[in-house]
N, C-alpha and C. Protein backbone atom coordinates (compact mmCIF):
# COMPACT_ATOMS: atom_id res chain seq x y z
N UNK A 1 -117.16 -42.12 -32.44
CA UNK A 1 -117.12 -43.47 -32.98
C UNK A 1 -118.12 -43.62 -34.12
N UNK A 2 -119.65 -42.99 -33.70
CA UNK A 2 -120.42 -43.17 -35.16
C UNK A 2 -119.92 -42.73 -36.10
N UNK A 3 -118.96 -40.88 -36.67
CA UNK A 3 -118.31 -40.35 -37.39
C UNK A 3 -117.49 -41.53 -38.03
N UNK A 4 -116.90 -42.48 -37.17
CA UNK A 4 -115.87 -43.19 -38.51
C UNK A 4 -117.03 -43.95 -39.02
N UNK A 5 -117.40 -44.63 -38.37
CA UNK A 5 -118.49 -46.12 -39.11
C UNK A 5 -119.05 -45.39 -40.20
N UNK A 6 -119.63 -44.57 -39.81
CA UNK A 6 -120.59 -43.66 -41.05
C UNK A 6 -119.06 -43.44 -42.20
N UNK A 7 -118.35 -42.89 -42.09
CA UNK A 7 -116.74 -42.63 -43.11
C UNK A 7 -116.83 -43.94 -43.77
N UNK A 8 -116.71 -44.58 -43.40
CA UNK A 8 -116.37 -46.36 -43.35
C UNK A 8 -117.61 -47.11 -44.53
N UNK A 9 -118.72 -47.17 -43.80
CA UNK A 9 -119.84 -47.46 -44.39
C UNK A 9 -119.71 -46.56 -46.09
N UNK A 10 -119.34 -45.29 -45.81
CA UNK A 10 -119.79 -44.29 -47.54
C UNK A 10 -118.52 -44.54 -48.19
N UNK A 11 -117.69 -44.83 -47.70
CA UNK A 11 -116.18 -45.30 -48.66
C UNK A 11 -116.90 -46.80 -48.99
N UNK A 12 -117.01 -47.74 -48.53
CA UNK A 12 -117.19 -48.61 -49.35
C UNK A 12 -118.24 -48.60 -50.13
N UNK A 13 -119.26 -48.43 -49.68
CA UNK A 13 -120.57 -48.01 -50.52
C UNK A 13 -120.12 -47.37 -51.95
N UNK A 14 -119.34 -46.85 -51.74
CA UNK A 14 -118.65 -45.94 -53.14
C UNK A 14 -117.82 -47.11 -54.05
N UNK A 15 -117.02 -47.42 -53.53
CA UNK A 15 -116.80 -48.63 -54.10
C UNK A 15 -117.56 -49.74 -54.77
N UNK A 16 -118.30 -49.94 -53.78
CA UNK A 16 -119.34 -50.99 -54.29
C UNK A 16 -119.67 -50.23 -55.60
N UNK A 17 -119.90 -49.08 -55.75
CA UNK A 17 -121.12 -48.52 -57.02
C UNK A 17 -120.19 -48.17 -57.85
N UNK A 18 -119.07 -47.81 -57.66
CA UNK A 18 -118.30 -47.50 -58.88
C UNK A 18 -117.74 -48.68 -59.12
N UNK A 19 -117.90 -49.85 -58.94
CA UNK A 19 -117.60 -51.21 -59.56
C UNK A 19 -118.63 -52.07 -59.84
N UNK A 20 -119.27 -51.35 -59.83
CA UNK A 20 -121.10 -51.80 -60.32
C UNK A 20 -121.13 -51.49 -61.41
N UNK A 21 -120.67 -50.03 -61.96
CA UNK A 21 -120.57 -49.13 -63.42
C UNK A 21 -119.57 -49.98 -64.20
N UNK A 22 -118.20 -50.06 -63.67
CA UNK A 22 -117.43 -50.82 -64.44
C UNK A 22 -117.96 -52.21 -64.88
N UNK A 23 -118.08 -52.91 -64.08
CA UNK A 23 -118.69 -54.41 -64.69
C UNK A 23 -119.72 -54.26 -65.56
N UNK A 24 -120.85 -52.84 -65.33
CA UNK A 24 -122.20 -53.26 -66.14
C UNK A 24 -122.04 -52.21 -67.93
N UNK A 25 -120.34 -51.63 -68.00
CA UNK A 25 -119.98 -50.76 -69.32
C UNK A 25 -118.91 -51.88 -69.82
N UNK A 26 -118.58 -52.50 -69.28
CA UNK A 26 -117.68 -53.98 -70.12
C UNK A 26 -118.42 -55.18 -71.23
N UNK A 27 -119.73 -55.23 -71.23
CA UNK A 27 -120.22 -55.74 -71.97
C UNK A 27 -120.60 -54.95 -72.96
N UNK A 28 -120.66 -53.68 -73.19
CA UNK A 28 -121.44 -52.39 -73.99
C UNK A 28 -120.08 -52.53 -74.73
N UNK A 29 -118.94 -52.22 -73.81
CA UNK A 29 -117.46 -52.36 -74.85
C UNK A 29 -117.84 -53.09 -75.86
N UNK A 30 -117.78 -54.24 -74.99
CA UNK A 30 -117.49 -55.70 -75.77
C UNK A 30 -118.43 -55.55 -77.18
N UNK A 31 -119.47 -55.77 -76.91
CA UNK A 31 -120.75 -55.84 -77.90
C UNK A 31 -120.52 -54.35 -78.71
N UNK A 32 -119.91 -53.58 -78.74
CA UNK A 32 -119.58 -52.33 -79.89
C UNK A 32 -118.06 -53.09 -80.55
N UNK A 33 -117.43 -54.03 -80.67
CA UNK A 33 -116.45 -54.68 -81.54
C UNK A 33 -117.10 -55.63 -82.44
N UNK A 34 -116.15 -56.18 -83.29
CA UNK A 34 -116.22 -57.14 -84.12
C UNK A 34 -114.87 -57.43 -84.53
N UNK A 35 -114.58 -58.99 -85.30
CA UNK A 35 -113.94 -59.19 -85.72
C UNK A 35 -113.04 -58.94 -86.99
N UNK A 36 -112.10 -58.08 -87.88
CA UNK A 36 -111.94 -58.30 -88.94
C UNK A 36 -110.85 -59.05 -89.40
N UNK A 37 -111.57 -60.02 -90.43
CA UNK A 37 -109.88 -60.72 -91.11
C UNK A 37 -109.93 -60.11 -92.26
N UNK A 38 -108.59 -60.32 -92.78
CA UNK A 38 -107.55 -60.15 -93.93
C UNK A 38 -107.32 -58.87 -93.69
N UNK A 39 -106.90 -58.13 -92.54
CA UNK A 39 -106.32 -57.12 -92.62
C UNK A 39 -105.19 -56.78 -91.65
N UNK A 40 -105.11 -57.95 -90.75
CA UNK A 40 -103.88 -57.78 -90.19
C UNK A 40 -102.64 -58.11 -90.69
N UNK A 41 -101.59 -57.23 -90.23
CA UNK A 41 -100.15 -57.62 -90.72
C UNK A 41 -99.41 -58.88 -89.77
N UNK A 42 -98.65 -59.26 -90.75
CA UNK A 42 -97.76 -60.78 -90.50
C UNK A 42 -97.79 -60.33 -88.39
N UNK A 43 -97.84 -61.23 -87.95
CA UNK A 43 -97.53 -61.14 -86.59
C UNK A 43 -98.42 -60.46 -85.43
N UNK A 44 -99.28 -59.92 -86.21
CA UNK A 44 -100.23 -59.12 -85.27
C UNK A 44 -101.66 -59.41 -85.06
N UNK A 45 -101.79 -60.37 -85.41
CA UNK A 45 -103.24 -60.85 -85.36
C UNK A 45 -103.87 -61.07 -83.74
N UNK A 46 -104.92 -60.98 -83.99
CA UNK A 46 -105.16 -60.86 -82.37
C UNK A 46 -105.59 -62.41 -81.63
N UNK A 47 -105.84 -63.35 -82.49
CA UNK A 47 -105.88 -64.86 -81.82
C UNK A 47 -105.63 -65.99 -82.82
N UNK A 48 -105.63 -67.19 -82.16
CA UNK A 48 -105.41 -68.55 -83.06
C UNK A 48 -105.85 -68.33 -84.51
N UNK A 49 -105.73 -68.72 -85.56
CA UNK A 49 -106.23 -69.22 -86.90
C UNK A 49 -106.12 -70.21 -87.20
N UNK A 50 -106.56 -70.49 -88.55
CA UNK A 50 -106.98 -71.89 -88.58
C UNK A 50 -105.31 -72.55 -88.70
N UNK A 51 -104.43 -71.56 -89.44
CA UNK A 51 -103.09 -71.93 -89.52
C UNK A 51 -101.81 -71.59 -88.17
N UNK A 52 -102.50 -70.52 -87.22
CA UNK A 52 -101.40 -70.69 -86.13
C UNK A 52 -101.84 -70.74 -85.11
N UNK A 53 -101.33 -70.88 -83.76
CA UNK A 53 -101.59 -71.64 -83.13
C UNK A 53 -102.13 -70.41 -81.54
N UNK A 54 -101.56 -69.58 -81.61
CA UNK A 54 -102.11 -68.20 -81.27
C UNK A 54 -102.35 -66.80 -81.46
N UNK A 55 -102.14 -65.87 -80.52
CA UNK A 55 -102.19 -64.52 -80.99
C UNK A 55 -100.35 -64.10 -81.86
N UNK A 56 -100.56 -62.95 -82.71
CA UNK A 56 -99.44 -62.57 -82.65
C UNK A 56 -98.58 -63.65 -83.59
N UNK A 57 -98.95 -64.44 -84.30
CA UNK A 57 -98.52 -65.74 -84.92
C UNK A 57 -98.86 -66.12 -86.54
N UNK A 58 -99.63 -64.93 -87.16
CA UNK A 58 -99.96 -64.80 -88.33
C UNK A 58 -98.64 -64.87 -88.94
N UNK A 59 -98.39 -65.51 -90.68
CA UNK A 59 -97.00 -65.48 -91.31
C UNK A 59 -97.19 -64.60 -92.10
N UNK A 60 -98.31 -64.44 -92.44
CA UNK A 60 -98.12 -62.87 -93.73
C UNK A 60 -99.14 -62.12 -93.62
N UNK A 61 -98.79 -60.83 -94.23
CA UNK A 61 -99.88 -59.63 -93.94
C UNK A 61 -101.06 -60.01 -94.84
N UNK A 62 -102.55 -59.22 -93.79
CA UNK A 62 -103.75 -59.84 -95.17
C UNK A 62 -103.91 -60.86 -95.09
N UNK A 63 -104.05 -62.25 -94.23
CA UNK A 63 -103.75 -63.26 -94.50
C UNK A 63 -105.73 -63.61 -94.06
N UNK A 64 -106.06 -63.94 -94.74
CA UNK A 64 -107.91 -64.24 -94.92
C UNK A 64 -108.54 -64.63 -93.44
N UNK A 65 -107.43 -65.90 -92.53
CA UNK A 65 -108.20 -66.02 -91.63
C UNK A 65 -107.97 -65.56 -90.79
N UNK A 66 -106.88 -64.74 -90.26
CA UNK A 66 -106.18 -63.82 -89.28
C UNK A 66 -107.11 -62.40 -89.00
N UNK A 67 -107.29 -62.44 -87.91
CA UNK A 67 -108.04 -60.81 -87.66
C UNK A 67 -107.48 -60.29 -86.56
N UNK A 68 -108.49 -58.72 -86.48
CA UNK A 68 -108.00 -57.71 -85.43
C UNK A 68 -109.58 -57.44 -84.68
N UNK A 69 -109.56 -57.07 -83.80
CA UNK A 69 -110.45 -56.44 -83.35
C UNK A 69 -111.05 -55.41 -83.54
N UNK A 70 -111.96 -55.17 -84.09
CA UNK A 70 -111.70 -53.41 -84.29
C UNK A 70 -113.46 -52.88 -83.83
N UNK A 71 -113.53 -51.39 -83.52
CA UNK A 71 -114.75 -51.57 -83.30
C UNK A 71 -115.73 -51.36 -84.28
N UNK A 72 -116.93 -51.59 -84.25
CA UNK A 72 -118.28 -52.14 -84.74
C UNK A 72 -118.89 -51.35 -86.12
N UNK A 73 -118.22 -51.69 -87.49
CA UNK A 73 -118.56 -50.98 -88.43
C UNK A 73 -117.36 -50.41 -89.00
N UNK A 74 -116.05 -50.28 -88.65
CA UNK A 74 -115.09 -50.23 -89.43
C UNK A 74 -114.69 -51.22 -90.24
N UNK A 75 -114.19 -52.39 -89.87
CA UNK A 75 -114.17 -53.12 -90.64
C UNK A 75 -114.53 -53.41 -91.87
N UNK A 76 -116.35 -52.88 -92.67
CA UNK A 76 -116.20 -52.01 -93.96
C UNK A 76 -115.61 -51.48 -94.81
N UNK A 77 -114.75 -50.83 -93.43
CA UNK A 77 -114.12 -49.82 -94.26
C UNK A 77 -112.40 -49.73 -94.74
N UNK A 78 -112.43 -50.65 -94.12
CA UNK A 78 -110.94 -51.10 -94.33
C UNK A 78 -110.61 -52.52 -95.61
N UNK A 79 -109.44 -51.35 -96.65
CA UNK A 79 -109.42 -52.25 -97.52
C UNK A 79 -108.80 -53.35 -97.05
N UNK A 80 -109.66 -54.84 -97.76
CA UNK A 80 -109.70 -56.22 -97.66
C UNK A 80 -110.76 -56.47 -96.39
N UNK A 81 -111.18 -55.56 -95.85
CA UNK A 81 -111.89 -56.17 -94.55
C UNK A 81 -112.79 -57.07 -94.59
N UNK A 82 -113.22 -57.89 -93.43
CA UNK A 82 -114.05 -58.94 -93.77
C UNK A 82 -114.32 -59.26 -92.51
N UNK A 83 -116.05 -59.16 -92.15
CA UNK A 83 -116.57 -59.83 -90.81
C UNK A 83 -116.40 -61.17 -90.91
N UNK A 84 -116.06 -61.93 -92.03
CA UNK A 84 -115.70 -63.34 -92.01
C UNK A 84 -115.05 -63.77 -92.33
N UNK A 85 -114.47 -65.09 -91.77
CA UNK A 85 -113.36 -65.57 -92.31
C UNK A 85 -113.42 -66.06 -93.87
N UNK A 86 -112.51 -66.41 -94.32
CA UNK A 86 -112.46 -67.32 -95.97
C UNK A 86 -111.65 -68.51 -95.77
């Protein structure tokens, strides 16, 4: 009977910690992105603008206030890119 509890007890314990890692590398994601506009194409933008009303809703490619996500320092590098809107 101790053999399972002890099984029991280190399976979740494992759990617990490998969902300790996940929650505490989701903000590291997060915080290595940024925003870029004027470089998404018509329809693919990744949220609201000032002109539509959500994701996926941009009317033309390049469009200044429309962005993508991209991660942290590309955006540079991409022609028209822009950490800000216009």
């Amino acid at each position: 009977m101790k053999n399972s509890n002890l099984a029991v007890t280190a399976a979740i314990t494992s759990v617990l910690a490998f969902g300790g890692a996940v929650l505490t590398s989701a903000p590291a994601e997060a915080a290595a992105k940024e925003k870029c506009y004027g470089v998404s194409k018509a329809g693919k933008n990744d949220c609201a603008t000032k002109t539509s009303s959500c994701a996926d809703t941009a009317k033309e490619d390049n469009h200044s206030d429309a962005f993508v996500v991209v991660p942290k320092g590309l955006c540079g590098q991409l022609t028209g890119g822009s950490t800000q809107s216009s």
